[in-house]
C-alpha atoms as a PDB file:
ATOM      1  CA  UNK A   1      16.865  13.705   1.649  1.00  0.00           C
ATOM      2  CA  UNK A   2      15.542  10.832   3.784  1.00  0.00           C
ATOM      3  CA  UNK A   3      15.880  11.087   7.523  1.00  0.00           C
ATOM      4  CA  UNK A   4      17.044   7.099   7.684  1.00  0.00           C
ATOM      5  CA  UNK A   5      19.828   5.354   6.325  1.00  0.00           C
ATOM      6  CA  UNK A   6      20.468   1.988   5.820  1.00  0.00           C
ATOM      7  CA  UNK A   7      24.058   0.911   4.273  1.00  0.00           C
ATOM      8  CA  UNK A   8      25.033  -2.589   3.704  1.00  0.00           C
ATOM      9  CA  UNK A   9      27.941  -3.977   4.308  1.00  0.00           C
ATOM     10  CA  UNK A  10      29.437  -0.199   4.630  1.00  0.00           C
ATOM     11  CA  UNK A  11      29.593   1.674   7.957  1.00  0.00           C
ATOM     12  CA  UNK A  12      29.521   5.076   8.759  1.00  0.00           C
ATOM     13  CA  UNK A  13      32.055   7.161   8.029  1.00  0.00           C
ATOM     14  CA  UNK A  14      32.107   7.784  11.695  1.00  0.00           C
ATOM     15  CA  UNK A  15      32.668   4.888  13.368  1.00  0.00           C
ATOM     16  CA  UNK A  16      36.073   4.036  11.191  1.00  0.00           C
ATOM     17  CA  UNK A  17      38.737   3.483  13.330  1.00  0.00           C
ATOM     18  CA  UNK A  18      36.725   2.741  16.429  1.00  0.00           C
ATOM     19  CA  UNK A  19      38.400  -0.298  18.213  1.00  0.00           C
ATOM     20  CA  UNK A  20      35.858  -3.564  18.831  1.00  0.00           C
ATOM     21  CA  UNK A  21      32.955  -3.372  15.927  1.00  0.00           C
ATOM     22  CA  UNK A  22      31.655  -6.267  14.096  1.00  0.00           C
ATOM     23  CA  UNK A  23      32.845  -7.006  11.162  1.00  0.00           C
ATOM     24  CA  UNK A  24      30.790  -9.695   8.597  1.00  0.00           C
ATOM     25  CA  UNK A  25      28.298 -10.623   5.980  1.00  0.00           C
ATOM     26  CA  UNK A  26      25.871 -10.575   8.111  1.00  0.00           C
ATOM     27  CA  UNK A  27      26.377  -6.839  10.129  1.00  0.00           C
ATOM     28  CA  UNK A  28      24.995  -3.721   9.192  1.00  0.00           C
ATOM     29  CA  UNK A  29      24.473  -0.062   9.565  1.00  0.00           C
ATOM     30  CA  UNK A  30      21.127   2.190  10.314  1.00  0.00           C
ATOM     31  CA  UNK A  31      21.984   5.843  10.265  1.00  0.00           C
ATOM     32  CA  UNK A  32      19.479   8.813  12.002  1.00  0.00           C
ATOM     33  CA  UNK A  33      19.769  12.204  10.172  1.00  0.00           C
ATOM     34  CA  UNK A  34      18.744  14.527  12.879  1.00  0.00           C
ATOM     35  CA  UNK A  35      17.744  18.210  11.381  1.00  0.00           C
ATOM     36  CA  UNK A  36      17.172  20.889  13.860  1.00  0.00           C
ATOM     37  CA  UNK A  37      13.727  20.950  13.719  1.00  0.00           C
ATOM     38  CA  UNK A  38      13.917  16.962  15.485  1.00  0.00           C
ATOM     39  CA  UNK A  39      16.050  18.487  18.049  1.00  0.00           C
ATOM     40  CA  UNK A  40      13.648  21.441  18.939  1.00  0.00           C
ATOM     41  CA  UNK A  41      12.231  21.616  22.398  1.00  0.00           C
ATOM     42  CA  UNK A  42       8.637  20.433  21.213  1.00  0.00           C
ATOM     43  CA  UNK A  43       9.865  17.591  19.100  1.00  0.00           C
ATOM     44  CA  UNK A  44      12.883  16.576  21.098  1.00  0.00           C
ATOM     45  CA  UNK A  45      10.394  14.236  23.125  1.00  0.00           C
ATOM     46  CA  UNK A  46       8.850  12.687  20.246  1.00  0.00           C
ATOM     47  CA  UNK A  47      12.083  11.997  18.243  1.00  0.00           C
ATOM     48  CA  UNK A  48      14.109  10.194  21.354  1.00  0.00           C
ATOM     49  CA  UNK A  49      10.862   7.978  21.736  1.00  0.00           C
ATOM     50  CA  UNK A  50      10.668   6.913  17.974  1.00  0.00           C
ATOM     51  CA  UNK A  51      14.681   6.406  17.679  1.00  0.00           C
ATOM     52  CA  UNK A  52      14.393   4.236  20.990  1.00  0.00           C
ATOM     53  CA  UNK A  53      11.253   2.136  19.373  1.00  0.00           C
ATOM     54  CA  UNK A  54      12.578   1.949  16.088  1.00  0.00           C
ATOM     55  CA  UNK A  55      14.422  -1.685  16.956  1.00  0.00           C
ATOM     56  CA  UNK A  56      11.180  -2.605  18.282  1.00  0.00           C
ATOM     57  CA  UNK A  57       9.229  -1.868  15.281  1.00  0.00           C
ATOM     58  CA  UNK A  58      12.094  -3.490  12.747  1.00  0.00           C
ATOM     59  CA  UNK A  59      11.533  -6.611  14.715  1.00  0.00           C
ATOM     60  CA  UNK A  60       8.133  -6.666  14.424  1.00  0.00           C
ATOM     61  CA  UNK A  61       8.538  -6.466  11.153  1.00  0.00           C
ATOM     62  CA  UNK A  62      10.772  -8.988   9.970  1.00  0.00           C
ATOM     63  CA  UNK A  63       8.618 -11.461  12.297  1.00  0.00           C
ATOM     64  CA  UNK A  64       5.475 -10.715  10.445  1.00  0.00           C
ATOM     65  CA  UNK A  65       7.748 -10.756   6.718  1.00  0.00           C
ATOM     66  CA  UNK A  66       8.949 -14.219   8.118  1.00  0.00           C
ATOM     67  CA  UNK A  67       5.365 -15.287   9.008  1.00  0.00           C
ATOM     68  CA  UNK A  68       4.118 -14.204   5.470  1.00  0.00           C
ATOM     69  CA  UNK A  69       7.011 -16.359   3.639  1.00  0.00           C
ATOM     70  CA  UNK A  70       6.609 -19.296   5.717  1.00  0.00           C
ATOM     71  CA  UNK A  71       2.267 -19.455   5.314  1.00  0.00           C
ATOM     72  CA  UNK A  72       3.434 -18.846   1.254  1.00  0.00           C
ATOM     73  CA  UNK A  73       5.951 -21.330   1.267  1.00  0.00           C
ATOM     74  CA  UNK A  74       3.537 -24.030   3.585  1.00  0.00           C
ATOM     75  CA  UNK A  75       0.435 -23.660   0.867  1.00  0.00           C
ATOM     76  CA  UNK A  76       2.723 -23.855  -1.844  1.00  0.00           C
ATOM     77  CA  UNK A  77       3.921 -27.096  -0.730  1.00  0.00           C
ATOM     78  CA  UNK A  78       0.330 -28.081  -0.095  1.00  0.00           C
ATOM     79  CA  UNK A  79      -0.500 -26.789  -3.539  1.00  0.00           C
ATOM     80  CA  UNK A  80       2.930 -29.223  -4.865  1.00  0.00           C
ATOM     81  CA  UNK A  81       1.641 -31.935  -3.064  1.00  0.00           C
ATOM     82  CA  UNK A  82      -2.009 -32.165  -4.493  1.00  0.00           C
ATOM     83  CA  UNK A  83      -0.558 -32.293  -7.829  1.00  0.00           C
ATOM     84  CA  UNK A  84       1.995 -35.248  -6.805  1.00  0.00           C
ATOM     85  CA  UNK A  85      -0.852 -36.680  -5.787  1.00  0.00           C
ATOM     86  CA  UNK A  86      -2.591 -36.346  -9.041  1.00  0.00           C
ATOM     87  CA  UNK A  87       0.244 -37.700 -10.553  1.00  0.00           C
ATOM     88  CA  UNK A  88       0.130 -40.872  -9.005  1.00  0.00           C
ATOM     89  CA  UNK A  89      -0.880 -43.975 -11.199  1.00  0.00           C
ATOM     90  CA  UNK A  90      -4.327 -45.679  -9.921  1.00  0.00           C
ATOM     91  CA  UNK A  91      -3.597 -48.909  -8.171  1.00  0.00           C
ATOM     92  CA  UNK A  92      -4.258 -51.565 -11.127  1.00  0.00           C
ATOM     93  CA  UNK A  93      -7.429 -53.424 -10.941  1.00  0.00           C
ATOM     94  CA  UNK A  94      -7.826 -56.882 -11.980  1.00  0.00           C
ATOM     95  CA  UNK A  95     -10.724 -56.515 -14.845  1.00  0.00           C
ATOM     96  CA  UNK A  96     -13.129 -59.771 -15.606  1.00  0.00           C
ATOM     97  CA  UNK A  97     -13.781 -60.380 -19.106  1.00  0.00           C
ATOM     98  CA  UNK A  98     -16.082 -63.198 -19.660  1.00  0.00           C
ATOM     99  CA  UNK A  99     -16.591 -66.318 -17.386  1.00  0.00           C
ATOM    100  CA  UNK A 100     -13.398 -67.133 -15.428  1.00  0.00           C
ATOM    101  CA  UNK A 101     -11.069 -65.062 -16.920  1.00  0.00           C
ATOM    102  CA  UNK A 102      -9.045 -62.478 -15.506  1.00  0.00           C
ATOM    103  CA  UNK A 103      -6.461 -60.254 -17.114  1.00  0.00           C
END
């Protein structure tokens, strides 16, 4: 089983009951499953400094996903925009045929 668990919109089982949490759309739940073998003298260390960085590196990460959508989404519009451009009718020109004449 995985040691991380992410439920959406459902909370723990745990915290039901428990006066003051947030409820909404946009609210949810990471779970830790700690096995012994995280709690052991030579990993305890190790484990509190990854569960303590963890919001760190979530952030991190959902800055850089946002960056990647937004450079997608700013040279698609560029993409949209050079064929609107194409699109556009050339400006009519007055052509001379013969001596005087214009159409």
């Amino acid at each position: 089983s995985s040691g991380i668990n992410a439920e959406w919109p459902l909370r723990p089982g745990e915290l039901n009951g428990q006066p003051g949490l947030l409820r909404g759309d946009n609210i949810g739940y990471v779970t830790f499953v700690l096995f012994p073998r995280h709690t052991s003298p030579t990993n305890r260390d190790n484990t509190i400094n990854l569960i303590h960085q963890f919001r760190t590196y979530l952030h991190y990460h959902i800055k850089c996903s946002k960056a990647f959508l937004h450079s997608r989404m700013r040279s698609k519009t560029s993409e949209f925009l050079k064929v609107l451009n194409r699109a556009k009718p050339e400006a009519m020109t007055e052509k001379k045929f013969g001596v005087g004449k214009k159409f």
